[in-house]
PDB file of N, CA and C in Angstrom:
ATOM      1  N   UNK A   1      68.719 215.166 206.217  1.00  0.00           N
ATOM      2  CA  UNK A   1      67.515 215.947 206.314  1.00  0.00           C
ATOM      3  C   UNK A   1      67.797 217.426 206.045  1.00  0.00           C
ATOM      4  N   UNK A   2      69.231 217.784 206.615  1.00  0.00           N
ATOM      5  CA  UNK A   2      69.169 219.169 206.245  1.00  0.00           C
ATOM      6  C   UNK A   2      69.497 219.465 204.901  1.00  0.00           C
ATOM      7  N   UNK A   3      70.083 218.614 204.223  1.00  0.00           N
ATOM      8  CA  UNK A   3      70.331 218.690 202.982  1.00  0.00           C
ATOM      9  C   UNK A   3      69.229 218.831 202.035  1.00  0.00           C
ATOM     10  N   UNK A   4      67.823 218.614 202.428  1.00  0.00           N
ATOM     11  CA  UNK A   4      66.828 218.222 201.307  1.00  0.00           C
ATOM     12  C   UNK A   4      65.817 219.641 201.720  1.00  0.00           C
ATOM     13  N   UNK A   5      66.138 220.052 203.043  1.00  0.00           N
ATOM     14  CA  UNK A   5      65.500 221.339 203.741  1.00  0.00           C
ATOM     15  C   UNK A   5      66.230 222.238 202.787  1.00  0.00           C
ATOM     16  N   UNK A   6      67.615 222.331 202.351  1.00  0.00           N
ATOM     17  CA  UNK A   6      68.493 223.771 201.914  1.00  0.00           C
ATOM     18  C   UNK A   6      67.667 223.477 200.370  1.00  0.00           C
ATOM     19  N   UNK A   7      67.386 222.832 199.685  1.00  0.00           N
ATOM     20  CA  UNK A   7      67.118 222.931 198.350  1.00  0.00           C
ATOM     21  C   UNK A   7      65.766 223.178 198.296  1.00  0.00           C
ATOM     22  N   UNK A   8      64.831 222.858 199.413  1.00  0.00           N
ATOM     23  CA  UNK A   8      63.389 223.453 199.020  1.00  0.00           C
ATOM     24  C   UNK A   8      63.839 225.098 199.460  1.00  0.00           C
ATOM     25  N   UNK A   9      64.152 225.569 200.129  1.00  0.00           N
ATOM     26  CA  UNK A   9      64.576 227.215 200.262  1.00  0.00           C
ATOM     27  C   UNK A   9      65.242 227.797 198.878  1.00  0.00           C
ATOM     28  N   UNK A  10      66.524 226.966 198.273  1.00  0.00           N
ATOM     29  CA  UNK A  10      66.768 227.441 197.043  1.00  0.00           C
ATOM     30  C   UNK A  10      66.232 227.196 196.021  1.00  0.00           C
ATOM     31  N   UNK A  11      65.113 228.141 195.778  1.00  0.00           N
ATOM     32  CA  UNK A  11      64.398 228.207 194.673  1.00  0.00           C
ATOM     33  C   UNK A  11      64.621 228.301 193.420  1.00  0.00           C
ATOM     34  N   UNK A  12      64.640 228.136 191.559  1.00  0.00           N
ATOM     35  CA  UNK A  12      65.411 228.308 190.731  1.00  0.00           C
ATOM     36  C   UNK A  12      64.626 229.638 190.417  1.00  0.00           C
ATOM     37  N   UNK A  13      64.881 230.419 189.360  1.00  0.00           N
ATOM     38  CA  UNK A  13      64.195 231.571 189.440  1.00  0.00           C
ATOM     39  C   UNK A  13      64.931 231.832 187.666  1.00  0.00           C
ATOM     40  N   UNK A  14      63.482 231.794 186.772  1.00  0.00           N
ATOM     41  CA  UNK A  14      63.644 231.777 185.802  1.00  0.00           C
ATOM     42  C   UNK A  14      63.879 233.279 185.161  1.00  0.00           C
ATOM     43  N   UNK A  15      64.473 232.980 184.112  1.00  0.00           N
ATOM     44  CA  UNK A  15      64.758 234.712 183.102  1.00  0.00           C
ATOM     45  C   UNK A  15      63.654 234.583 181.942  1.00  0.00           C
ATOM     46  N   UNK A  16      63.494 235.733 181.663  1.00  0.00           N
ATOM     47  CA  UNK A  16      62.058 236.009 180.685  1.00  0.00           C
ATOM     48  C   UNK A  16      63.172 235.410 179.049  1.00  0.00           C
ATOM     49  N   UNK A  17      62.699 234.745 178.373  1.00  0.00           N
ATOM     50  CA  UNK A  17      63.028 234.294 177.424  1.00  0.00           C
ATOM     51  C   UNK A  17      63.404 235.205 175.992  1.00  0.00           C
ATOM     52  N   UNK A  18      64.220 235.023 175.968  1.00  0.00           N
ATOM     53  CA  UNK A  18      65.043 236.083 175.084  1.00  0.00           C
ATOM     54  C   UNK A  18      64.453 235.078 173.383  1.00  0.00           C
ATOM     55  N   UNK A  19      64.360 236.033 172.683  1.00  0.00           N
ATOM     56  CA  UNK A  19      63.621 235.912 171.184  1.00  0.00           C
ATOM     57  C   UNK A  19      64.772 235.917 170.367  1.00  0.00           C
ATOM     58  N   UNK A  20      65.615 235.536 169.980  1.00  0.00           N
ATOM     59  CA  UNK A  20      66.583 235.601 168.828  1.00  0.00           C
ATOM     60  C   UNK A  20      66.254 235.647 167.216  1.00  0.00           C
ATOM     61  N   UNK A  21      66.299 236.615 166.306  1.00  0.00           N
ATOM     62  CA  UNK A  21      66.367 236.788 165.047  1.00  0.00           C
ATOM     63  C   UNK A  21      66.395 235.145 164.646  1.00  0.00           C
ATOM     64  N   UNK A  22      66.327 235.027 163.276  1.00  0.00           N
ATOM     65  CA  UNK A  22      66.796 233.777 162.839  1.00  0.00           C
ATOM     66  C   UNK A  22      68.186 234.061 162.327  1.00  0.00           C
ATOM     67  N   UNK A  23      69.273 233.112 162.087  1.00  0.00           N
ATOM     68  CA  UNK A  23      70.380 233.297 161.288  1.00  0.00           C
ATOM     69  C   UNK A  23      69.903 233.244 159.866  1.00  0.00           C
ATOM     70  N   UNK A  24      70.871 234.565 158.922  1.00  0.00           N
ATOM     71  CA  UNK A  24      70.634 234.569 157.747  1.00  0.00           C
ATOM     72  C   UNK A  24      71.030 233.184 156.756  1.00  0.00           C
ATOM     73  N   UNK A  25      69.789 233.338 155.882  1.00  0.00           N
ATOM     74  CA  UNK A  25      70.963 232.014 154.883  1.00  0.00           C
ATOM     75  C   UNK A  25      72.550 232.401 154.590  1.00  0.00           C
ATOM     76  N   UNK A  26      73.301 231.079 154.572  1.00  0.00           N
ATOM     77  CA  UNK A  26      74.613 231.252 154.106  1.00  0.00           C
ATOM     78  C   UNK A  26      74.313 231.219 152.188  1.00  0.00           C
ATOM     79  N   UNK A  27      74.918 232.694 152.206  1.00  0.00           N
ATOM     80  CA  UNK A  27      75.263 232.652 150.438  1.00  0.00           C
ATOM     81  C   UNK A  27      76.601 231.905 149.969  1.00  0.00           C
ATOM     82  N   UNK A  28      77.182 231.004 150.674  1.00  0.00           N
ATOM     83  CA  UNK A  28      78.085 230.725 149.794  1.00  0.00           C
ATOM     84  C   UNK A  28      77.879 229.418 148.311  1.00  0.00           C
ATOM     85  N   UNK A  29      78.943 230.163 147.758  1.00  0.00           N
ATOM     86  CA  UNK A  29      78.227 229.328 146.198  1.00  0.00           C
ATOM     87  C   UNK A  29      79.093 227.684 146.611  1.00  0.00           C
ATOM     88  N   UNK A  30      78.291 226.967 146.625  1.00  0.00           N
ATOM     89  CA  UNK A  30      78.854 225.181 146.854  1.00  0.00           C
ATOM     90  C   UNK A  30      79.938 225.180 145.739  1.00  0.00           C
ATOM     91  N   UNK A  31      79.111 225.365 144.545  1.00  0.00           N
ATOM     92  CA  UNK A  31      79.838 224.482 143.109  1.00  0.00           C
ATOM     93  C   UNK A  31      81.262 225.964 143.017  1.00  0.00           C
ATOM     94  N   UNK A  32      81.048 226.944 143.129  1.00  0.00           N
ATOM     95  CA  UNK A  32      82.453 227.658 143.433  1.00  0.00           C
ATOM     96  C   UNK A  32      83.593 226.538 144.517  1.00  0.00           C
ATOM     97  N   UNK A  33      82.638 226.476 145.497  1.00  0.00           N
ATOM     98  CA  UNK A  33      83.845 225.569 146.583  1.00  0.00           C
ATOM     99  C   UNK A  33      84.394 223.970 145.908  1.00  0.00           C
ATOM    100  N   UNK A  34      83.567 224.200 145.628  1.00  0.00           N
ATOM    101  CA  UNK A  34      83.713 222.362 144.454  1.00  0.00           C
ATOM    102  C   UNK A  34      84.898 222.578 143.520  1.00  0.00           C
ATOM    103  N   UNK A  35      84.549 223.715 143.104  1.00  0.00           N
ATOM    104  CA  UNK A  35      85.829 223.936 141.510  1.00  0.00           C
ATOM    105  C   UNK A  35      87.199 224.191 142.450  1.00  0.00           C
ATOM    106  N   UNK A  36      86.996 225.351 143.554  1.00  0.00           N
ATOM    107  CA  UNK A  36      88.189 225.568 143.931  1.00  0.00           C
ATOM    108  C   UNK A  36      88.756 223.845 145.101  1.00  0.00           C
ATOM    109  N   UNK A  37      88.173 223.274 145.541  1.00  0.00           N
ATOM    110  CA  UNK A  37      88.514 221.954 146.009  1.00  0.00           C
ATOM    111  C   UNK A  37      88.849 221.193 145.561  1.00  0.00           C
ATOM    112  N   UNK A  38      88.368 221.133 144.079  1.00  0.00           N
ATOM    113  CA  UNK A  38      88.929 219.594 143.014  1.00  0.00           C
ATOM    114  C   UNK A  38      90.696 220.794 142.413  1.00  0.00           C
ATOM    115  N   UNK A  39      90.578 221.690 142.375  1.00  0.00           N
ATOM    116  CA  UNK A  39      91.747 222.563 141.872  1.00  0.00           C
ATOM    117  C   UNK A  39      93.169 222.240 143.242  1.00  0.00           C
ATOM    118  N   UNK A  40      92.431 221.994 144.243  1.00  0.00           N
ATOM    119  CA  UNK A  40      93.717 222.096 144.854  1.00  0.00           C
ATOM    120  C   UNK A  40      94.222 223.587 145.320  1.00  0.00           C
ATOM    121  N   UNK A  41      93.609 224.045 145.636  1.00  0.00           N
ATOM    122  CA  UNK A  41      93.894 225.804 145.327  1.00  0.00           C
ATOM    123  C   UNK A  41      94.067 225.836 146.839  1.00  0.00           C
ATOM    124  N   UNK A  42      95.584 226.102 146.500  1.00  0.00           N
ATOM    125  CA  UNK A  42      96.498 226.839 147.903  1.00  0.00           C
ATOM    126  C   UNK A  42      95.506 228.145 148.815  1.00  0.00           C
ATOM    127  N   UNK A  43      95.845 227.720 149.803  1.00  0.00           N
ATOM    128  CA  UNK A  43      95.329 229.487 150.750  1.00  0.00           C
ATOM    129  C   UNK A  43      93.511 229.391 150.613  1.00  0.00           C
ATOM    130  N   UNK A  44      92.769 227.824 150.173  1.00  0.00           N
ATOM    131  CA  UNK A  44      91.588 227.710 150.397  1.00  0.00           C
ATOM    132  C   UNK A  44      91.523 226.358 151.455  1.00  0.00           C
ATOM    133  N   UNK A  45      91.394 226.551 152.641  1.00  0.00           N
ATOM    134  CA  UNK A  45      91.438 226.028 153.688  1.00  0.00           C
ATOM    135  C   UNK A  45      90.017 226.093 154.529  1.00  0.00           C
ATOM    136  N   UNK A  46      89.103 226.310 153.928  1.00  0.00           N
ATOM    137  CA  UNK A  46      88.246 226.623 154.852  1.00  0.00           C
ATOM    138  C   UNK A  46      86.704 226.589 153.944  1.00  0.00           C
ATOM    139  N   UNK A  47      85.918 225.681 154.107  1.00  0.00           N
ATOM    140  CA  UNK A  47      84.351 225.437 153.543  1.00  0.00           C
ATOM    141  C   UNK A  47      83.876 225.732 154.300  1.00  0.00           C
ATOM    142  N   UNK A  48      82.735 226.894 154.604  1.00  0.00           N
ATOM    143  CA  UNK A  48      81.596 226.557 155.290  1.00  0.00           C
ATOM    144  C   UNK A  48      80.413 226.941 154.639  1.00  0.00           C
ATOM    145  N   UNK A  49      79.245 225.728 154.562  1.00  0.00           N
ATOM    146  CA  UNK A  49      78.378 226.086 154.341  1.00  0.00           C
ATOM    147  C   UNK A  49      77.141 225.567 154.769  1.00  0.00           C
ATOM    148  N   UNK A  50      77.722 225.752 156.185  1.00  0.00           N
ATOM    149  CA  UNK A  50      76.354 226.163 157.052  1.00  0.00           C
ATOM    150  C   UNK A  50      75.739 226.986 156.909  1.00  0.00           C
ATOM    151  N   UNK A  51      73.829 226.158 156.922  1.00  0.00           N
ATOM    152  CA  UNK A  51      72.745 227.263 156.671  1.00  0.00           C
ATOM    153  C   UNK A  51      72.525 227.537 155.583  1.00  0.00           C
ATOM    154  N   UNK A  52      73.010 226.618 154.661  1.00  0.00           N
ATOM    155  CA  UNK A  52      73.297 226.401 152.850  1.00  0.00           C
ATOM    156  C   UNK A  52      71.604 226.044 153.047  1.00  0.00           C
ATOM    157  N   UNK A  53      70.703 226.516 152.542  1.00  0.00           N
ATOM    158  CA  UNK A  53      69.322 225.700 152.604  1.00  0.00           C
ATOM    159  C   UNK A  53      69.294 225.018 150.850  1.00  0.00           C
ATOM    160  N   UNK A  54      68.888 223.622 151.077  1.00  0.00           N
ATOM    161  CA  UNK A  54      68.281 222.725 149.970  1.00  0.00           C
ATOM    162  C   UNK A  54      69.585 222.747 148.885  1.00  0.00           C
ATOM    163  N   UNK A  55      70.684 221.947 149.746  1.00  0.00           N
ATOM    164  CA  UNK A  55      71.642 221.335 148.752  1.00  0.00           C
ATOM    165  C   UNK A  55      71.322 220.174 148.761  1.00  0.00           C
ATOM    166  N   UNK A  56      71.132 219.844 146.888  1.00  0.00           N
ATOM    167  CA  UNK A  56      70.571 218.473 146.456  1.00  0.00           C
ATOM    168  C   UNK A  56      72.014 217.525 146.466  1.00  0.00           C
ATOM    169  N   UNK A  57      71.743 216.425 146.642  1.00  0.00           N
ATOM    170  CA  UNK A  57      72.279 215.120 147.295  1.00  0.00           C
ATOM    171  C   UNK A  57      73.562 215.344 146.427  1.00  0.00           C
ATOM    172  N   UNK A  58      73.242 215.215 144.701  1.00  0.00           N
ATOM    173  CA  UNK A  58      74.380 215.293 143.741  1.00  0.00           C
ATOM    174  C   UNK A  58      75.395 216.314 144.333  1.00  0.00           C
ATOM    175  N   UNK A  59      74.877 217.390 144.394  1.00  0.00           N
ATOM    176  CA  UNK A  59      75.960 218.874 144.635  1.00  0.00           C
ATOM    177  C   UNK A  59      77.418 218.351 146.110  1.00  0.00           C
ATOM    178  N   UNK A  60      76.005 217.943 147.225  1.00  0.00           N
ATOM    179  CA  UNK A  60      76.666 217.422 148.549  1.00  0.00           C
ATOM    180  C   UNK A  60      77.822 216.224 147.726  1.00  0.00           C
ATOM    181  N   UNK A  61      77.376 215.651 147.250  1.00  0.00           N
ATOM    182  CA  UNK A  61      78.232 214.246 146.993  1.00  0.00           C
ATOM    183  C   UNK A  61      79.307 214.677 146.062  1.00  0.00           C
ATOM    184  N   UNK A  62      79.285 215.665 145.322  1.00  0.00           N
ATOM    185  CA  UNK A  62      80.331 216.596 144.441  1.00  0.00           C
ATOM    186  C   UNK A  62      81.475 217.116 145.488  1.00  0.00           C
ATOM    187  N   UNK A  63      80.716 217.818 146.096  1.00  0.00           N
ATOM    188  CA  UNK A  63      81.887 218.355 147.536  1.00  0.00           C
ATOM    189  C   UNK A  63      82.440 217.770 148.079  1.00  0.00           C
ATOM    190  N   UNK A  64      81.881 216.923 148.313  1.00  0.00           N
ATOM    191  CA  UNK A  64      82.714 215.389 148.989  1.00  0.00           C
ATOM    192  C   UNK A  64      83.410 215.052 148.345  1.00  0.00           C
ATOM    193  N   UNK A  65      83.316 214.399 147.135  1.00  0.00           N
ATOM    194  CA  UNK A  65      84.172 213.793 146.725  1.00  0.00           C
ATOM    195  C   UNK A  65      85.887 214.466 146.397  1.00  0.00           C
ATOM    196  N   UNK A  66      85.293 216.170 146.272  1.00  0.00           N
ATOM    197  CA  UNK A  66      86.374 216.692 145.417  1.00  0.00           C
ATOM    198  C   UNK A  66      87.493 216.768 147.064  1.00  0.00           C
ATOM    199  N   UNK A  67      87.227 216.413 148.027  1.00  0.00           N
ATOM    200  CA  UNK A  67      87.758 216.604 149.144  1.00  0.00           C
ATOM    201  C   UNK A  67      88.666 215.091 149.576  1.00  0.00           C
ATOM    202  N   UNK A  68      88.773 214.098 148.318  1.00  0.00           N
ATOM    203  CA  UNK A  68      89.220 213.538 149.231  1.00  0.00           C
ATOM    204  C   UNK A  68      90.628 213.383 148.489  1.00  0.00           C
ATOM    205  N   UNK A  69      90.867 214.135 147.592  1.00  0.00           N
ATOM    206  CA  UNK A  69      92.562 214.400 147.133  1.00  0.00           C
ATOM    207  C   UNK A  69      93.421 215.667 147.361  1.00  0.00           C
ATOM    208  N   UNK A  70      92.427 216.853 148.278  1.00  0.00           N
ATOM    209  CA  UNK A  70      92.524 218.078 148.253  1.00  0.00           C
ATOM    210  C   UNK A  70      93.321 217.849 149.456  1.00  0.00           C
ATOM    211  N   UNK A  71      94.476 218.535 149.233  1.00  0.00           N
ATOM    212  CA  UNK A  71      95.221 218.822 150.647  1.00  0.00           C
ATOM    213  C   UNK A  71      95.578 219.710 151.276  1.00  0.00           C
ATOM    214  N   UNK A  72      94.564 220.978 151.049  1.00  0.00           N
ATOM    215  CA  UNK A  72      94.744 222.289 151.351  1.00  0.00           C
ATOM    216  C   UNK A  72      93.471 222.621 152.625  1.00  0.00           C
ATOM    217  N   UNK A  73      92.363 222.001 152.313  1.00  0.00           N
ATOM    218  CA  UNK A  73      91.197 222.255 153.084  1.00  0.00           C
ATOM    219  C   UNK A  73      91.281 221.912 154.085  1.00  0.00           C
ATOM    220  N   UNK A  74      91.319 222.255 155.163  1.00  0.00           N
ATOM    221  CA  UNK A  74      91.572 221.801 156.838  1.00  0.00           C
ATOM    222  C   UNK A  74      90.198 222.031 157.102  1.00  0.00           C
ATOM    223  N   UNK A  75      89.320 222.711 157.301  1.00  0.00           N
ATOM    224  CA  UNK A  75      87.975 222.904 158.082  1.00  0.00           C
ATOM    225  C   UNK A  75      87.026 222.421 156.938  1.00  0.00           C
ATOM    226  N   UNK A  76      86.091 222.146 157.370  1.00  0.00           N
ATOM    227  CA  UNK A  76      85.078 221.659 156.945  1.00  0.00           C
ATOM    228  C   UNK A  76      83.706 221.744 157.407  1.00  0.00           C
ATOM    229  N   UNK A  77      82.903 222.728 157.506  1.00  0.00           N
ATOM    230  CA  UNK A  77      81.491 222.991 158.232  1.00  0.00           C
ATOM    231  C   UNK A  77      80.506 223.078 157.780  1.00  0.00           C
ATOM    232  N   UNK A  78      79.590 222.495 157.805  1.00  0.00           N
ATOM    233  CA  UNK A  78      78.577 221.730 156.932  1.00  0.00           C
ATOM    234  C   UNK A  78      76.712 221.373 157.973  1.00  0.00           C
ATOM    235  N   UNK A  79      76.622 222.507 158.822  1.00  0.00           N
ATOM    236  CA  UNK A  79      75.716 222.256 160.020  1.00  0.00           C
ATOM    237  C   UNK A  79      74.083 222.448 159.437  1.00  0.00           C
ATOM    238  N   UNK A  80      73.064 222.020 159.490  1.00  0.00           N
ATOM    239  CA  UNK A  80      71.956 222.983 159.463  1.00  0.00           C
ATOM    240  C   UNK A  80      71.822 223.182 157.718  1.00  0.00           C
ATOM    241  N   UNK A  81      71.872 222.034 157.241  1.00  0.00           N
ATOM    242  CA  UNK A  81      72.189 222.072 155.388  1.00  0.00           C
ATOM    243  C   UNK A  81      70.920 221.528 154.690  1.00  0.00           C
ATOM    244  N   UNK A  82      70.331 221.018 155.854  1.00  0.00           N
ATOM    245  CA  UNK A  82      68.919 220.395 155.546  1.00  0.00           C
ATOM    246  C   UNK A  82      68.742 218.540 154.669  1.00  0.00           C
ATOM    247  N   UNK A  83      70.049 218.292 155.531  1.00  0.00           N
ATOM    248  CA  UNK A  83      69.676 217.178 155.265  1.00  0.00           C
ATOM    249  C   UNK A  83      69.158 215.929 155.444  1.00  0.00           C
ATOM    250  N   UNK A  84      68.662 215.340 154.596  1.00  0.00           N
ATOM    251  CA  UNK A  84      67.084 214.529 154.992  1.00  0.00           C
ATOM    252  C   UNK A  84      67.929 213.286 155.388  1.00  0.00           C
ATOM    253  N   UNK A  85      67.078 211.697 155.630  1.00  0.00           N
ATOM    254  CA  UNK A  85      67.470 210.704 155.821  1.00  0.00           C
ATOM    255  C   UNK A  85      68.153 210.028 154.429  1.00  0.00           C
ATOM    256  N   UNK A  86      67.602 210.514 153.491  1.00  0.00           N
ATOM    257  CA  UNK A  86      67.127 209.845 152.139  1.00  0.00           C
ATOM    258  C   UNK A  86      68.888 210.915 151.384  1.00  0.00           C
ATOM    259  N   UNK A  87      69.348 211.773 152.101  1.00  0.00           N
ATOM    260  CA  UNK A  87      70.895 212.322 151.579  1.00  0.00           C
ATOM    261  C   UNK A  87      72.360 211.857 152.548  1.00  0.00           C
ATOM    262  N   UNK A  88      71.162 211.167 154.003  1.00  0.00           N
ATOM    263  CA  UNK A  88      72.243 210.931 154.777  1.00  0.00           C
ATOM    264  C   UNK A  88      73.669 209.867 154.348  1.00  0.00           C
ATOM    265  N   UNK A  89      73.106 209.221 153.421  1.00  0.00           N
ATOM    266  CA  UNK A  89      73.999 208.214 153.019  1.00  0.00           C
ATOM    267  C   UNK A  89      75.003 208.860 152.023  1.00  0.00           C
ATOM    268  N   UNK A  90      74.962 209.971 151.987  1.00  0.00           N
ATOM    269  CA  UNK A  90      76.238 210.721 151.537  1.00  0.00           C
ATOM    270  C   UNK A  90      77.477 211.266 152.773  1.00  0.00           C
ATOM    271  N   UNK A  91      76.500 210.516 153.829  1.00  0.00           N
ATOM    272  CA  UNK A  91      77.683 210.918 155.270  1.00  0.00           C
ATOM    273  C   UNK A  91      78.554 209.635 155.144  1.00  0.00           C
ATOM    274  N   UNK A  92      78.591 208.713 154.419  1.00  0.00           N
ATOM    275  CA  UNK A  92      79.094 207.626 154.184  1.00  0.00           C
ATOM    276  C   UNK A  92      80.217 207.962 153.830  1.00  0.00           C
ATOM    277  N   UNK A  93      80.160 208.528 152.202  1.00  0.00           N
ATOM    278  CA  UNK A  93      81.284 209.239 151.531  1.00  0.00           C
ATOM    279  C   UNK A  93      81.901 210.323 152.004  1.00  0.00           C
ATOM    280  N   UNK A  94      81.501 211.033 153.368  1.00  0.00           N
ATOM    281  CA  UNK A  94      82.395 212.082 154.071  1.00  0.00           C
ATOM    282  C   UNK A  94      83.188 211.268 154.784  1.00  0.00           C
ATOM    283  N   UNK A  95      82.665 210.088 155.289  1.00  0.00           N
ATOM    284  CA  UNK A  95      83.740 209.185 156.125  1.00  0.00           C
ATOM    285  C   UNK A  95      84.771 208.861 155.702  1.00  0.00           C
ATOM    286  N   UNK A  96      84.521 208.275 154.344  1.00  0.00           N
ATOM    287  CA  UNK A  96      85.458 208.088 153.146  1.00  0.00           C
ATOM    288  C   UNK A  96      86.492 208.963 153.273  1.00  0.00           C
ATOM    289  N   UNK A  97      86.536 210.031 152.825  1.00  0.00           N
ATOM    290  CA  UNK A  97      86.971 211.170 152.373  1.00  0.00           C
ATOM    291  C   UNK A  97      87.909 211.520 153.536  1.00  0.00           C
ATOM    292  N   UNK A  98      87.419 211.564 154.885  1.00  0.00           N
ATOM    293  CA  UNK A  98      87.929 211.913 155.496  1.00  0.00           C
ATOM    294  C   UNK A  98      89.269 210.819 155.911  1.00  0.00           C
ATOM    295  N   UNK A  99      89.139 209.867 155.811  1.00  0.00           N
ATOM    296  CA  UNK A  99      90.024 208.479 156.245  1.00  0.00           C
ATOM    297  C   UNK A  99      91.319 209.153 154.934  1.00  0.00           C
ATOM    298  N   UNK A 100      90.776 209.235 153.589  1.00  0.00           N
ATOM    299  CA  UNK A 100      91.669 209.503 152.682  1.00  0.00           C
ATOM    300  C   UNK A 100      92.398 210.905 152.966  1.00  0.00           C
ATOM    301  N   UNK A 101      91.888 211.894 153.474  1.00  0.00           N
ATOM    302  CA  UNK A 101      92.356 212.949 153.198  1.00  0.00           C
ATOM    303  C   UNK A 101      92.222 213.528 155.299  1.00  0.00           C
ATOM    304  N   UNK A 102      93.961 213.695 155.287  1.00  0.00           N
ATOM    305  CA  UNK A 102      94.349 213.194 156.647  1.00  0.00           C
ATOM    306  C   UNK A 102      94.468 214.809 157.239  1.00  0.00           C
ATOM    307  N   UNK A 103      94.214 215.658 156.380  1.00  0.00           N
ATOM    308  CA  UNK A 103      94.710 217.211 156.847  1.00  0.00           C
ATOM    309  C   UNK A 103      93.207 217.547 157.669  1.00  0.00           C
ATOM    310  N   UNK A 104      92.160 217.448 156.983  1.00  0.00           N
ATOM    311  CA  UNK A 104      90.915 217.684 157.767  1.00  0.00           C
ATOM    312  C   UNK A 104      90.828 217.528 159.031  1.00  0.00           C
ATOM    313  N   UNK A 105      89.967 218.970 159.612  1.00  0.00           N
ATOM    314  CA  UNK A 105      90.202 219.004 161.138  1.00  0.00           C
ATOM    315  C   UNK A 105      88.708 218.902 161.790  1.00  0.00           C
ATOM    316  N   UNK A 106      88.895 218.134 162.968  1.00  0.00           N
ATOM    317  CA  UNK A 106      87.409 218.131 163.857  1.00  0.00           C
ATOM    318  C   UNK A 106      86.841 219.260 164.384  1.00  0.00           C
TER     319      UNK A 106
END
């Protein structure tokens, strides 16, 4: 009983809701990361292109693929890219990719 008495006294007590900007689009160029990924190019370890808005399925499935002989790329970030149900089946071929290409990190 006293236990259910202390929590009606501790009340939660909300904060006025903070408004955040939106994040800018990411400018990075895909088909640049594509050329330098199928190249193999030392000291490129790192994709991100989160916030990439309206990469078409082909481009996504280009990146992928060029990733699964590349053994330089460790990160891989790809959040918020806008992709639909109808591109998800290119998460297929990241699975792929990733089984093949063992350096990629979570």
């Amino acid at each position: 009983m006293y236990f259910i008495f202390c929590l009606i006294l501790a009340a939660a007590k909300g904060e006025p809701l903070k408004i955040l900007p939106p994040e800018p689009d990411n400018t990075t160029d895909v088909e640049d990361c594509i050329k330098r990924a199928k190249a193999n190019e030392k000291g490129f370890t790192r994709i991100n292109i989160n916030n990439v808005k309206e990469i078409k399925a082909d481009v996504l499935k280009e990146l992928l693929d060029s990733l699964k002989d590349n053994t330089n790329v460790q990160i891989l970030e790809m959040a918020n890219v806008g992709m639909t149900d109808s591109v998800g089946r290119v998460c297929l071929l990241l699975t792929k990719s990733i089984r093949r290409n063992n350096i990629l990190f979570f």
